[in-house]
Protein backbone atom coordinates (compact mmCIF):
# COMPACT_ATOMS: atom_id res chain seq x y z
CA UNK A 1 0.00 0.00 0.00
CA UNK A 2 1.36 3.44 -1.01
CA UNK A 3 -0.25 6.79 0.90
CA UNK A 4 0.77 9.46 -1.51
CA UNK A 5 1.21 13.26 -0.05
CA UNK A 6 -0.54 15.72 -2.20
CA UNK A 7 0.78 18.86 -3.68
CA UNK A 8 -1.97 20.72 -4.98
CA UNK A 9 -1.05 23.83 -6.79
CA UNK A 10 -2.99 27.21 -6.94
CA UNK A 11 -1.98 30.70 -7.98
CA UNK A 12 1.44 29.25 -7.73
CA UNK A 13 1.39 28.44 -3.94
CA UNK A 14 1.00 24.51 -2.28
CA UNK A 15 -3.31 24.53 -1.23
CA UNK A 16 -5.88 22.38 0.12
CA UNK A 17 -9.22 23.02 -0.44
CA UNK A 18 -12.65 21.65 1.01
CA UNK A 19 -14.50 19.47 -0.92
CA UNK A 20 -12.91 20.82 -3.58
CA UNK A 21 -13.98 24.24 -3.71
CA UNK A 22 -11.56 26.80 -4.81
CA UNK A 23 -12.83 29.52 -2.45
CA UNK A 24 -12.18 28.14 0.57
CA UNK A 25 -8.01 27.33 -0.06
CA UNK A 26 -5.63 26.84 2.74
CA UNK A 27 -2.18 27.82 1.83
CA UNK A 28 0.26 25.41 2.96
CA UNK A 29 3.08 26.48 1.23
CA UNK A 30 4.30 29.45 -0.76
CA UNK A 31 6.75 27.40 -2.83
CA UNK A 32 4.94 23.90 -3.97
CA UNK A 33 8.84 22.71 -4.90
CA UNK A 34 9.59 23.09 -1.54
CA UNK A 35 7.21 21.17 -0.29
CA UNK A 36 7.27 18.47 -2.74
CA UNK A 37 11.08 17.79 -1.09
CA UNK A 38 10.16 17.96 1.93
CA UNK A 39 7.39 14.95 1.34
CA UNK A 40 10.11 13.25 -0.34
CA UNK A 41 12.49 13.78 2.47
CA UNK A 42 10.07 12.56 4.93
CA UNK A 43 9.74 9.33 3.22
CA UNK A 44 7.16 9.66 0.36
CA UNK A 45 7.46 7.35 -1.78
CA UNK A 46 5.07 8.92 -4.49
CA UNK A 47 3.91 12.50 -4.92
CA UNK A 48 0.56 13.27 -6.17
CA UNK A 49 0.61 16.20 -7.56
CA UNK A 50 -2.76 18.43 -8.70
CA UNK A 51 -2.77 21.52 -11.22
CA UNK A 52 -6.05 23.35 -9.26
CA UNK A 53 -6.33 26.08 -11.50
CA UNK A 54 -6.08 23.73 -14.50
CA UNK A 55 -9.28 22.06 -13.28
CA UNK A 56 -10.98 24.71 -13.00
CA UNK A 57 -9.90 26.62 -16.20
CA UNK A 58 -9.65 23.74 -18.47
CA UNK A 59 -6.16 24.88 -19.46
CA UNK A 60 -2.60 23.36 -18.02
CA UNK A 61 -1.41 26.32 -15.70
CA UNK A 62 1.44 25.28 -13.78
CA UNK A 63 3.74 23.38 -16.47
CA UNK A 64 6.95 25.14 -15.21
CA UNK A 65 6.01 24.33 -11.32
CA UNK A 66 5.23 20.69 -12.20
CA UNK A 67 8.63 20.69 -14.18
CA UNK A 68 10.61 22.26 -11.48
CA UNK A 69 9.04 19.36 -8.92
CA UNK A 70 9.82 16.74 -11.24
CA UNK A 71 13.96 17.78 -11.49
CA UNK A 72 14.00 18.28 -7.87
CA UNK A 73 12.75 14.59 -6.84
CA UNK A 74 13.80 11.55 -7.08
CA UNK A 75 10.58 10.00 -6.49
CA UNK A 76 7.70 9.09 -9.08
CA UNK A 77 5.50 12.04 -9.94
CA UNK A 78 1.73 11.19 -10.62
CA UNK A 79 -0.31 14.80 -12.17
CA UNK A 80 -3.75 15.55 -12.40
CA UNK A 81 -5.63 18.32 -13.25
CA UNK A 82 -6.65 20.20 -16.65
CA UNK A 83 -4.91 17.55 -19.18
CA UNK A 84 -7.77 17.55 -21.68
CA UNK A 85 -5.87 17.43 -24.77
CA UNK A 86 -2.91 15.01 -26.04
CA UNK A 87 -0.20 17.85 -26.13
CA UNK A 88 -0.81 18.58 -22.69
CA UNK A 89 -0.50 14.67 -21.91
CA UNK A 90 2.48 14.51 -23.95
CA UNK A 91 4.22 17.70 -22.21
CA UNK A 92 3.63 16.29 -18.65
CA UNK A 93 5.62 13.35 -19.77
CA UNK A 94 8.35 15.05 -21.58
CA UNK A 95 8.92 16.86 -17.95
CA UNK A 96 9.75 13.93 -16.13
CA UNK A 97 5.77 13.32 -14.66
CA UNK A 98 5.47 9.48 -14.27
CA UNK A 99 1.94 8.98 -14.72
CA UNK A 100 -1.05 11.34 -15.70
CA UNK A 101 -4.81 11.54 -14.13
CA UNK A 102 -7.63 12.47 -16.35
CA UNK A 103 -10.77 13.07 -14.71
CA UNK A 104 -12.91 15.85 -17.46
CA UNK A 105 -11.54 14.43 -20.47
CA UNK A 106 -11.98 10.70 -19.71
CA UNK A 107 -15.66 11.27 -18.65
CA UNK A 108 -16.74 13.48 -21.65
CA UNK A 109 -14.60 13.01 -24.56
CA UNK A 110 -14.22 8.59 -24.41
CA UNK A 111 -12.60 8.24 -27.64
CA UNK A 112 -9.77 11.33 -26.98
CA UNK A 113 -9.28 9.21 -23.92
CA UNK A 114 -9.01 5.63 -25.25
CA UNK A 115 -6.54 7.51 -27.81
CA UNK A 116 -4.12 8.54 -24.95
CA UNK A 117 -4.75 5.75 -22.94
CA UNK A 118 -3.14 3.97 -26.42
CA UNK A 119 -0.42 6.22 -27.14
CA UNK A 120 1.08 6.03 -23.30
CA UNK A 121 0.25 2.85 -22.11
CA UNK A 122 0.49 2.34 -18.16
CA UNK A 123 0.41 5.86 -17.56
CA UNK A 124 -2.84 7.17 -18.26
CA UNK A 125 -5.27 7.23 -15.02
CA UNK A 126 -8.68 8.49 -14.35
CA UNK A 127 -10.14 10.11 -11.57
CA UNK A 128 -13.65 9.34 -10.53
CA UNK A 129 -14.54 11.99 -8.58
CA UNK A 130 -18.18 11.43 -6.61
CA UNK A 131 -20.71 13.37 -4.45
CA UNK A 132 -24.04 11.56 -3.29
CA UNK A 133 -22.54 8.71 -5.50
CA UNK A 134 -22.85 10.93 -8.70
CA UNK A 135 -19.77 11.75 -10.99
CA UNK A 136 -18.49 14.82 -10.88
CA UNK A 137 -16.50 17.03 -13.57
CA UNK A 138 -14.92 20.10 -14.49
CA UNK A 139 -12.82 20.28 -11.36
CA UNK A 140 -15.86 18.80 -9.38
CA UNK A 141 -18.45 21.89 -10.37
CA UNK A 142 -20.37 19.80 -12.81
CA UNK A 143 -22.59 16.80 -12.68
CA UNK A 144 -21.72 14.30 -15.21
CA UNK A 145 -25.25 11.71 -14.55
CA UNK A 146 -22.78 9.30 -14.30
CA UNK A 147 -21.94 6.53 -11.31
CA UNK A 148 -19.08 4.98 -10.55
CA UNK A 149 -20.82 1.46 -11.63
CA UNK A 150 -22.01 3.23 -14.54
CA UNK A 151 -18.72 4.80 -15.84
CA UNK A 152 -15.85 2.46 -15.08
CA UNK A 153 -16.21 -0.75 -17.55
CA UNK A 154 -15.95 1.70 -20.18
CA UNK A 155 -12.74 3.48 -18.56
CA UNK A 156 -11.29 0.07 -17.93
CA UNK A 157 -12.06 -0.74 -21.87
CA UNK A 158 -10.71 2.39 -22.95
CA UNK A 159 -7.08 1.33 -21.38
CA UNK A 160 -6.80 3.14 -17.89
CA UNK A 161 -4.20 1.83 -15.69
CA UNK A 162 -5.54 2.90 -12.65
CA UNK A 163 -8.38 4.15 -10.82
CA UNK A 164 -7.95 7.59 -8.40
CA UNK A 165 -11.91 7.62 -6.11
CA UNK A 166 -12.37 10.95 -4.72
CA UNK A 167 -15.00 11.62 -1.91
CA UNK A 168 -16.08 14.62 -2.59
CA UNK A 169 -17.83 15.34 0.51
CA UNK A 170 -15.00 14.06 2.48
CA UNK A 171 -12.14 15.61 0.80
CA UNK A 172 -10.06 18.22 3.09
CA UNK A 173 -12.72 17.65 5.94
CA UNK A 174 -10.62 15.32 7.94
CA UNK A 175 -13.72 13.14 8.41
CA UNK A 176 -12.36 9.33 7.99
CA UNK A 177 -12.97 7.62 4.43
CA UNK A 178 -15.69 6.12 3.03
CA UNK A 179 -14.54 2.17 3.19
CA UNK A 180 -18.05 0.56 1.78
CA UNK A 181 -17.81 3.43 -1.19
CA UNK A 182 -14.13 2.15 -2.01
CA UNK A 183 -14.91 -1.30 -1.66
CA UNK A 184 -17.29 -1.24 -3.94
CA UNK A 185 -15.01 0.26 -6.36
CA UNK A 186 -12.18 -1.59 -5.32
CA UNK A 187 -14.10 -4.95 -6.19
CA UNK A 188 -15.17 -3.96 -9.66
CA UNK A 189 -12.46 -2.74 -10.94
CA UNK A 190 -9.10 -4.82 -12.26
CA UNK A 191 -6.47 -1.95 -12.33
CA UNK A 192 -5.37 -0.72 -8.98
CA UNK A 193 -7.46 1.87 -6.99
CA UNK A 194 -6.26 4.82 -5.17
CA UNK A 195 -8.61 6.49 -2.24
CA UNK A 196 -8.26 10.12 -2.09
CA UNK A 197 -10.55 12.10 0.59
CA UNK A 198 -10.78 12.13 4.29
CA UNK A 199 -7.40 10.16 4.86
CA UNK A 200 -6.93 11.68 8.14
CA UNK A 201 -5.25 9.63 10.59
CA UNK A 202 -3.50 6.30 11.11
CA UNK A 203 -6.71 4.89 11.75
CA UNK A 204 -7.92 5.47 8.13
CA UNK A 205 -5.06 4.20 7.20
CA UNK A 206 -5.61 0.80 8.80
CA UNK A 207 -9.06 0.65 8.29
CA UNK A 208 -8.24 0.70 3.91
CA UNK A 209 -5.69 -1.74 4.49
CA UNK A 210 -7.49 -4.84 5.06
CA UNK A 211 -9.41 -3.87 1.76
CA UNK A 212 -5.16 -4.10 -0.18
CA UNK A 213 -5.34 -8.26 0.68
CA UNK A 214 -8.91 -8.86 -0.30
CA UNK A 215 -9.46 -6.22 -3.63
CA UNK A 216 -7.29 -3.60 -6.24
CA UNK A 217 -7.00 -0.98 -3.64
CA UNK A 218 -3.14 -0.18 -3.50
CA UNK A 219 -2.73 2.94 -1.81
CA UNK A 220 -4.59 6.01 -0.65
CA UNK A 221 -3.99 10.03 -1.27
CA UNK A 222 -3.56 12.31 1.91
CA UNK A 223 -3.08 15.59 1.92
CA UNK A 224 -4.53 18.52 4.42
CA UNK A 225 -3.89 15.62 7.56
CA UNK A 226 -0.81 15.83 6.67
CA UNK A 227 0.14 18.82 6.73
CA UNK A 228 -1.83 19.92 9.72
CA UNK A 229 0.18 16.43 11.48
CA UNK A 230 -3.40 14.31 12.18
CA UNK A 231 -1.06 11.47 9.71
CA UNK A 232 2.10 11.61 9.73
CA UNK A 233 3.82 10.20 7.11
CA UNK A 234 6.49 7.98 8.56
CA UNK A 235 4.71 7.11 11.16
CA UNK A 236 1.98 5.28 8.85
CA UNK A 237 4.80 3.94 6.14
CA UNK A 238 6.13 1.85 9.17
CA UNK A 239 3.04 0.70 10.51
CA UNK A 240 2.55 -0.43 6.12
CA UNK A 241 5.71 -1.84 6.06
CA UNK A 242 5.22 -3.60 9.22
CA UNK A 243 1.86 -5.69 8.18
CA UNK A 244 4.05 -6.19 4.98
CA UNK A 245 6.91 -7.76 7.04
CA UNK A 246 4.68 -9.68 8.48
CA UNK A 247 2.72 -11.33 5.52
CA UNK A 248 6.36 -13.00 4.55
């Protein structure tokens, strides 16, 4: 199981938001490179790294950020966040990011997506992003009348290599996660599955790892718990590596 610290980047400074809503940001950093190293140097051993004013806009913003992030790790780089055409896909990659998530584009344009899932195989994902169990788009501001059920065979046809489930009304509210919810997912699907929203203590931790034995689930996304030290980071990679040690 890998917990990957989130970077998310807005207006050029290291956010979280709640429940994804880009007027209520918490600046956690006014250089996202520097916090990017220190997750790395604290034992990350992923970044997850989100372009918030992409999502909203529709347009990659912070190309030179993500860049600078990518030269100053050593660590695996996965990027979401306003990638809705090839280029863009195609420029993460050229900058060292290790894996792309698609979340607009893989909902509402399925044959663009099946396309780049094609032309960069194993490092397209696609974030399913849901509130009241509905599909959300358009950095979370749109309904897409999509579920999860609904949506993923065809994502899973189209080539995605691995599933990112976002709680929306759990994300940055440091609420615990919702275990049935990813499950669910977890069952259905037969590319791993990342949780993202409400990992907010050790606790959450262990309660999604049972779920890494039995389904896809392989990791889970933290970000505002750790940064405001409800997880902390080394604390729950030695309690993972610990259950690992002792499956041998």
């Amino acid at each position: 199981m890998i917990l990957f610290p989130a970077v998310d980047i807005q207006h050029g400074k290291a956010v979280r938001l709640k429940q994804g809503r880009a007027h209520e940001s918490t600046v956690f950093a006014e250089n996202p490179v520097d916090a990017a190293k220190a997750w790395e140097e604290a034992g990350a051993r992923w970044l997850h790294v989100v372009d918030l004013d992409g999502a909203f806009d529709g347009a990659a913003q912070s190309r030179h950020i993500v860049r600078d992030i990518c030269t100053a790790l050593s660590i695996p780089v996965q990027l979401g966040g306003g990638i809705r055409d090839m280029k863009t896909a195609e420029a993460y990659l050229e900058a060292g990011v290790s894996r792309l998530i698609i979340g607009t584009l893989a909902l509402e344009q399925p044959e663009l997506f099946a396309a780049m899932c094609q032309a960069f195989p194993d490092q397209i994902g696609v974030s399913l992003d849901a509130e009241g169990g509905r599909l959300k788009s358009r950095g979370w501001v749109e309904d897409t009348g999509m579920t999860v059920d609904s949506a993923l065979p065809r994502l899973l046809e189209d080539g995605a290599a691995f599933v990112i489930y976002t709680d929306i009304e759990r994300d940055g509210m440091q609420c615990g996660v919702n275990v049935a919810a990813l499950e669910h997912l977890a069952r259905l699907s037969t590319v791993p599955v990342i949780a993202a929203g409400g990992v907010a203590t050790l606790k959450d931790v262990q309660n999604l790892y049972p779920l890494t034995r039995t389904t896809s689930l392989a990791g889970a996304v933290s970000g505002r718990a750790l940064y405001e030290g409800t997880l902390n980071l080394a604390e729950a990679n030695a309690w993972i590596d610990a259950q690992a040690d002792a499956q041998k």
